[in-house]
Protein backbone atom coordinates (compact mmCIF):
# COMPACT_ATOMS: atom_id res chain seq x y z
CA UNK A 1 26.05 -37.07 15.18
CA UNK A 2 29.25 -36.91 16.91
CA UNK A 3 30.28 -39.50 19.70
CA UNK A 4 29.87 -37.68 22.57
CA UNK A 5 26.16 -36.76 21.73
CA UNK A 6 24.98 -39.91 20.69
CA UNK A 7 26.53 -41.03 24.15
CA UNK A 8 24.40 -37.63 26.11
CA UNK A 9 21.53 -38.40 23.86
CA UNK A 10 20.81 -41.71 25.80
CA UNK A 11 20.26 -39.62 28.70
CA UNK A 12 17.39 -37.65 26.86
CA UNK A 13 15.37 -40.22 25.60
CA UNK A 14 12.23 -41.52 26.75
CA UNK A 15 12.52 -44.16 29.67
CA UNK A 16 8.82 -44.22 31.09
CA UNK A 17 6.81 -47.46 29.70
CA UNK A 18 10.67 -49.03 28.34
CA UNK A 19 10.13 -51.75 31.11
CA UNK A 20 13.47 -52.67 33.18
CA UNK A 21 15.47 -55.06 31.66
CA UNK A 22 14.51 -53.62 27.98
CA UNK A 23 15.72 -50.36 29.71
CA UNK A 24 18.68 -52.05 31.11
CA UNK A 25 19.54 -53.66 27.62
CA UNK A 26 19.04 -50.09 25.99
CA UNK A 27 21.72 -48.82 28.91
CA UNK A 28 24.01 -51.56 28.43
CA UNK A 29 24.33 -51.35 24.18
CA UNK A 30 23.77 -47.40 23.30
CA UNK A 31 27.41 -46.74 24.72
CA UNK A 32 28.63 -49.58 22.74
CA UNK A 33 27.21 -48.41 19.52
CA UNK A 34 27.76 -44.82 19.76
CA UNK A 35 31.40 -46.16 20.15
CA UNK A 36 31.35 -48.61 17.39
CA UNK A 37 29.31 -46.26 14.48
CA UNK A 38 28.98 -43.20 13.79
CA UNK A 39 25.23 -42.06 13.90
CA UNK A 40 23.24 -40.35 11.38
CA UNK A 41 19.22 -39.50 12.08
CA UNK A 42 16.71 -38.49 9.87
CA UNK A 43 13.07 -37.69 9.54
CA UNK A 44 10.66 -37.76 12.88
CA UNK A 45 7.95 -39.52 13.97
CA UNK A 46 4.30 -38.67 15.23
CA UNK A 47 4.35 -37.75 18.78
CA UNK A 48 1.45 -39.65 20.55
CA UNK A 49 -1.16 -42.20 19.03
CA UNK A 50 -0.69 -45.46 17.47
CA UNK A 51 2.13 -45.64 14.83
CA UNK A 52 3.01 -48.06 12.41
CA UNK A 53 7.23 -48.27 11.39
CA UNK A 54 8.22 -50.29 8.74
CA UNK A 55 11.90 -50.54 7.72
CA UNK A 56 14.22 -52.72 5.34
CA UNK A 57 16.42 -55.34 6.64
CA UNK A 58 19.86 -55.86 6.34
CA UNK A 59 21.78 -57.00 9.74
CA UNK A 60 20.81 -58.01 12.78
CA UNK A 61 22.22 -54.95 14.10
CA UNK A 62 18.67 -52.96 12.68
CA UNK A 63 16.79 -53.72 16.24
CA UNK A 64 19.19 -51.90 17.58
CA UNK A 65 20.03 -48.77 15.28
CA UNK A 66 16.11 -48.14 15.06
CA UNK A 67 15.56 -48.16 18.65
CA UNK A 68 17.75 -45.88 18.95
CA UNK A 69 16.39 -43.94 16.27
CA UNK A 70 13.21 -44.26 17.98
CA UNK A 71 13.49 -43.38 21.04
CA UNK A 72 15.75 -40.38 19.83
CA UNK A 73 12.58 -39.38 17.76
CA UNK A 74 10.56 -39.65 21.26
CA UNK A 75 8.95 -42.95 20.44
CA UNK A 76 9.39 -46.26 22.03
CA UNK A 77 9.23 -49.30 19.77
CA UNK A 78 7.53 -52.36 19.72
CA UNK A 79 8.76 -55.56 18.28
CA UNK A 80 7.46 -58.63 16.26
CA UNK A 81 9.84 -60.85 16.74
CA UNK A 82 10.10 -65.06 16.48
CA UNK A 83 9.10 -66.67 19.73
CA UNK A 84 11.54 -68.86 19.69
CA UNK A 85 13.80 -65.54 21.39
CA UNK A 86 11.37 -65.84 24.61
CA UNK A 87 12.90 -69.52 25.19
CA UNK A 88 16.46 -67.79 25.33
CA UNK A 89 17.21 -66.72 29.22
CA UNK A 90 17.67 -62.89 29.63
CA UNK A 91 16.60 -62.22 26.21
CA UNK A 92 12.67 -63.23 27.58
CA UNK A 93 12.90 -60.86 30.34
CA UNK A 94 14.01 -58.32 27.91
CA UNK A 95 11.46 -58.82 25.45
CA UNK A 96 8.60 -59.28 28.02
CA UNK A 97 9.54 -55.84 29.41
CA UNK A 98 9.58 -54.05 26.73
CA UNK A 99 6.31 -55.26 25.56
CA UNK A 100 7.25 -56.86 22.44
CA UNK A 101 5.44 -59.73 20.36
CA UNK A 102 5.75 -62.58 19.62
CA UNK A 103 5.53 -64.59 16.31
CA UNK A 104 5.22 -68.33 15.50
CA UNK A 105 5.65 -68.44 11.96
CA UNK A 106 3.92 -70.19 9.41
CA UNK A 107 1.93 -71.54 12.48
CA UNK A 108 -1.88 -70.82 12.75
CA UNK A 109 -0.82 -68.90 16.12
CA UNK A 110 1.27 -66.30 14.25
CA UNK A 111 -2.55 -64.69 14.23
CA UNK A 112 -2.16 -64.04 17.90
CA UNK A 113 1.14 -61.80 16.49
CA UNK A 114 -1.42 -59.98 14.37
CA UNK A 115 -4.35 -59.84 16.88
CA UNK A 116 -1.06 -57.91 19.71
CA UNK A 117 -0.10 -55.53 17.07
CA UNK A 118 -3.30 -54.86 16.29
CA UNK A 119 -3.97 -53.91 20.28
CA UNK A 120 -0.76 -52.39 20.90
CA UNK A 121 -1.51 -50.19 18.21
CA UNK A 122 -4.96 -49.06 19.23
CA UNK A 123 -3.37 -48.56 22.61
CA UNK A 124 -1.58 -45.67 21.14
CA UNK A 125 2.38 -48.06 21.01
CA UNK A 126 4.53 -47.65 18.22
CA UNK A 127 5.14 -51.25 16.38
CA UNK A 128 7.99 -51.95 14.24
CA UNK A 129 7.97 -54.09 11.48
CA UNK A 130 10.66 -55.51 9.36
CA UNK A 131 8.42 -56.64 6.46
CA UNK A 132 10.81 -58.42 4.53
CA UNK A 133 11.05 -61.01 7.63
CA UNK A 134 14.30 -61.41 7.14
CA UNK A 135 17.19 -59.68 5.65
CA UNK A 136 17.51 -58.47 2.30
CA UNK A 137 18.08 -61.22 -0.13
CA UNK A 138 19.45 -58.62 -2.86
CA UNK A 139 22.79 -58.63 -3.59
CA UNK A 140 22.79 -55.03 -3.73
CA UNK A 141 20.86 -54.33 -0.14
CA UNK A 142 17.65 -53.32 -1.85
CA UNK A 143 14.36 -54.47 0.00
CA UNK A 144 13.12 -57.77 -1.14
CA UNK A 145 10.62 -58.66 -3.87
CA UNK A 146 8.66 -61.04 -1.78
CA UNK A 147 7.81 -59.91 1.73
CA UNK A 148 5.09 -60.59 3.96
CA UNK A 149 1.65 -58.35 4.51
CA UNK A 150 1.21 -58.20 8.04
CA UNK A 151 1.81 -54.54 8.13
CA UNK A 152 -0.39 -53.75 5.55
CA UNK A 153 -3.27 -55.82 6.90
CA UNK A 154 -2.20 -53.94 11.08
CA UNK A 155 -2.64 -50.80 9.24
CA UNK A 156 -5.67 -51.32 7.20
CA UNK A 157 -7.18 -52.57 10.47
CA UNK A 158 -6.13 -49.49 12.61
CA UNK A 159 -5.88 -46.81 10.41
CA UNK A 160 -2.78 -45.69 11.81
CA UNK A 161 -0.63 -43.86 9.95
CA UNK A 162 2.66 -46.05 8.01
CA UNK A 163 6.06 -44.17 8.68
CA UNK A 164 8.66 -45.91 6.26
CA UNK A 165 11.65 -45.74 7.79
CA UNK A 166 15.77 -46.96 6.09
CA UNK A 167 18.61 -48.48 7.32
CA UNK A 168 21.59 -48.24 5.63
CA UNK A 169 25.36 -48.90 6.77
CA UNK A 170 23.97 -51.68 9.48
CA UNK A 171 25.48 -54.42 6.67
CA UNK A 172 29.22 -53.06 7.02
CA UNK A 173 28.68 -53.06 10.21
CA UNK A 174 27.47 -56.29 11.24
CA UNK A 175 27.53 -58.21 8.03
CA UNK A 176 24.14 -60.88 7.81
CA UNK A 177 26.47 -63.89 8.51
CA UNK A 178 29.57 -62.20 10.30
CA UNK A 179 29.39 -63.52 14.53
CA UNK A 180 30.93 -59.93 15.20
CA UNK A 181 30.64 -56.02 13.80
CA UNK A 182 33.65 -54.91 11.86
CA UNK A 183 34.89 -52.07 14.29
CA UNK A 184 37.50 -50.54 12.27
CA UNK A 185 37.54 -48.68 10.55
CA UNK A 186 34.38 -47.33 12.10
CA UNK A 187 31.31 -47.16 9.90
CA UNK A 188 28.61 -44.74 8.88
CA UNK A 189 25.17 -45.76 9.88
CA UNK A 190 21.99 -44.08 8.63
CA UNK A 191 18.52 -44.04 9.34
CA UNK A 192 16.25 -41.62 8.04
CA UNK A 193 12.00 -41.84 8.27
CA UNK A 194 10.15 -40.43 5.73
CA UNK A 195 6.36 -38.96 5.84
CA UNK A 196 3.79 -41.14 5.90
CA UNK A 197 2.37 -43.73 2.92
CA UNK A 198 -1.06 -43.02 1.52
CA UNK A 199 -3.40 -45.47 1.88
CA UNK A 200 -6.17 -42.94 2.21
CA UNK A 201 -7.87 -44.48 -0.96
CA UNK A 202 -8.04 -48.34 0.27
CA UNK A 203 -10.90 -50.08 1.92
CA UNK A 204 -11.56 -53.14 3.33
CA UNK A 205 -8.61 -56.09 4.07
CA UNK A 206 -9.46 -58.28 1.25
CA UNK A 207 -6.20 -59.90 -0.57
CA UNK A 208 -6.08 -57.62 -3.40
CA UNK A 209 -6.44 -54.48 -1.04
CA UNK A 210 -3.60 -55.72 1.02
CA UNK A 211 -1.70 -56.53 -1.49
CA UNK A 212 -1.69 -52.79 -2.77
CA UNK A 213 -1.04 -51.45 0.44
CA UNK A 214 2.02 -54.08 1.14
CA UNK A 215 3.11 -52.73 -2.24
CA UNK A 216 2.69 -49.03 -1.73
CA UNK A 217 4.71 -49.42 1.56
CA UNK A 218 7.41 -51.43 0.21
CA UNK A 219 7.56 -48.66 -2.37
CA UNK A 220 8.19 -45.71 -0.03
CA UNK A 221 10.67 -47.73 1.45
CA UNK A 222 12.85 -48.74 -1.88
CA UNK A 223 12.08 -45.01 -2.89
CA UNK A 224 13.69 -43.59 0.51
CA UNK A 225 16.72 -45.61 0.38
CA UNK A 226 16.99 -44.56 -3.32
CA UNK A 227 17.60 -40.81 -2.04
CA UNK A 228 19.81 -42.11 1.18
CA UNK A 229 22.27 -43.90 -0.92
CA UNK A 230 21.82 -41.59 -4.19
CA UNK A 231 21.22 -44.37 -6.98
CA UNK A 232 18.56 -45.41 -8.78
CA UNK A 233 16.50 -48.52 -7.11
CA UNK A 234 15.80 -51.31 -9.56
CA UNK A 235 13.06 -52.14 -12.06
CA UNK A 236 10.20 -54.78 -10.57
């Protein structure tokens, strides 16, 4: 995607139900990364009912690139994301308006986290997760062994449909521990959604049910980014 579309393409995308200052914050940071990156899209995503997304981790540029993919793909995501964010000024009103949710780990309230997916879902939203929580801790950018089941256990409770989605070029861009993106020479960034991850077959949310699910999903997503970056994915 050349520059000057990714920079028209903002223009295109959906705005109803983005909230102001989540639309604002969209305004204010597409122009910077269609300046900074070169965009490459993939895949598409299920026009209207609930949607689950669920997409490696490697930078904290990923928010970003995937709304963008997102919204490109006529879809406008909702986050989990760590509640300490809604104590940060700006960043509240920008999460509030956009609708996202919020997550106290390893807290009995992170069920609350669940219980909003769960409803934004059924309301017909699209909700991202980054199932890893947290980025990669491969030293090769695959996804994680050890990642958490929260998707699995949303989906198995909605029966919406799991759209794996890939990031890859985010970590040259805005390295995990770098306080700024590397803007020259300017980098590559990919996303690319593939179909959705059976889970036809599964019942119930019991432990070992969830567990297979969690596993199937992180699957499509290790298997996607195989064919993105053209390499085999490791043995597990």
């Amino acid at each position: 995607m050349g520059t000057l579309r990714a920079l028209t393409l903002m223009f295109r995308v959906p705005r109803r139900g983005r909230g102001f200052w989540f639309s604002l914050a969209i305004d204010l940071i597409w122009p910077l990364m269609a300046l900074s990156a070169r965009l490459r899209f993939a895949g598409s995503l299920p026009q209207r009912g609930g949607v689950v997304l669920a997409s490696n981790h490697l930078s904290f540029a990923d928010p970003v690139t995937v709304t963008a993919f997102t919204l490109a793909a006529g879809r406008i995501p909702r986050y989990l994301a760590k509640a300490s964010l809604w104590k940060v000024p700006g960043i509240k009103q920008v999460l509030d308006g956009g609708g996202h949710i919020p997550v106290v780990r390893d807290t009995a309230q992170a069920r609350a986290a669940y219980v909003g997916a769960v409803d934004a879902v059924k309301r017909g939203e699209c909700v991202m997760f980054f199932p890893e929580a947290g980025f990669s801790d491969d030293v090769s950018h695959w996804p994680s062994a050890r990642v958490k089941n929260g998707v699995a256990r949303v989906a198995m409770e909605t029966g919406a449909p799991v759209i794996p989605v890939v990031n890859w070029g985010t970590h040259e861009l805005l390295p995990a521990h770098a306080r700024f993106p590397r803007l020259f020479p300017r980098r590559t960034v990919q996303i690319v959604a593939g179909p959705p991850v059976d889970l036809s077959d599964l019942t119930g949310i019991d432990r070992e049910t969830l567990n297979e699910a969690t596993k199937r999903i992180m699957h499509a997503i290790t298997e996607l980014l195989a064919e993105l970056r053209g390499e085999e994915p490791p043995v597990r």
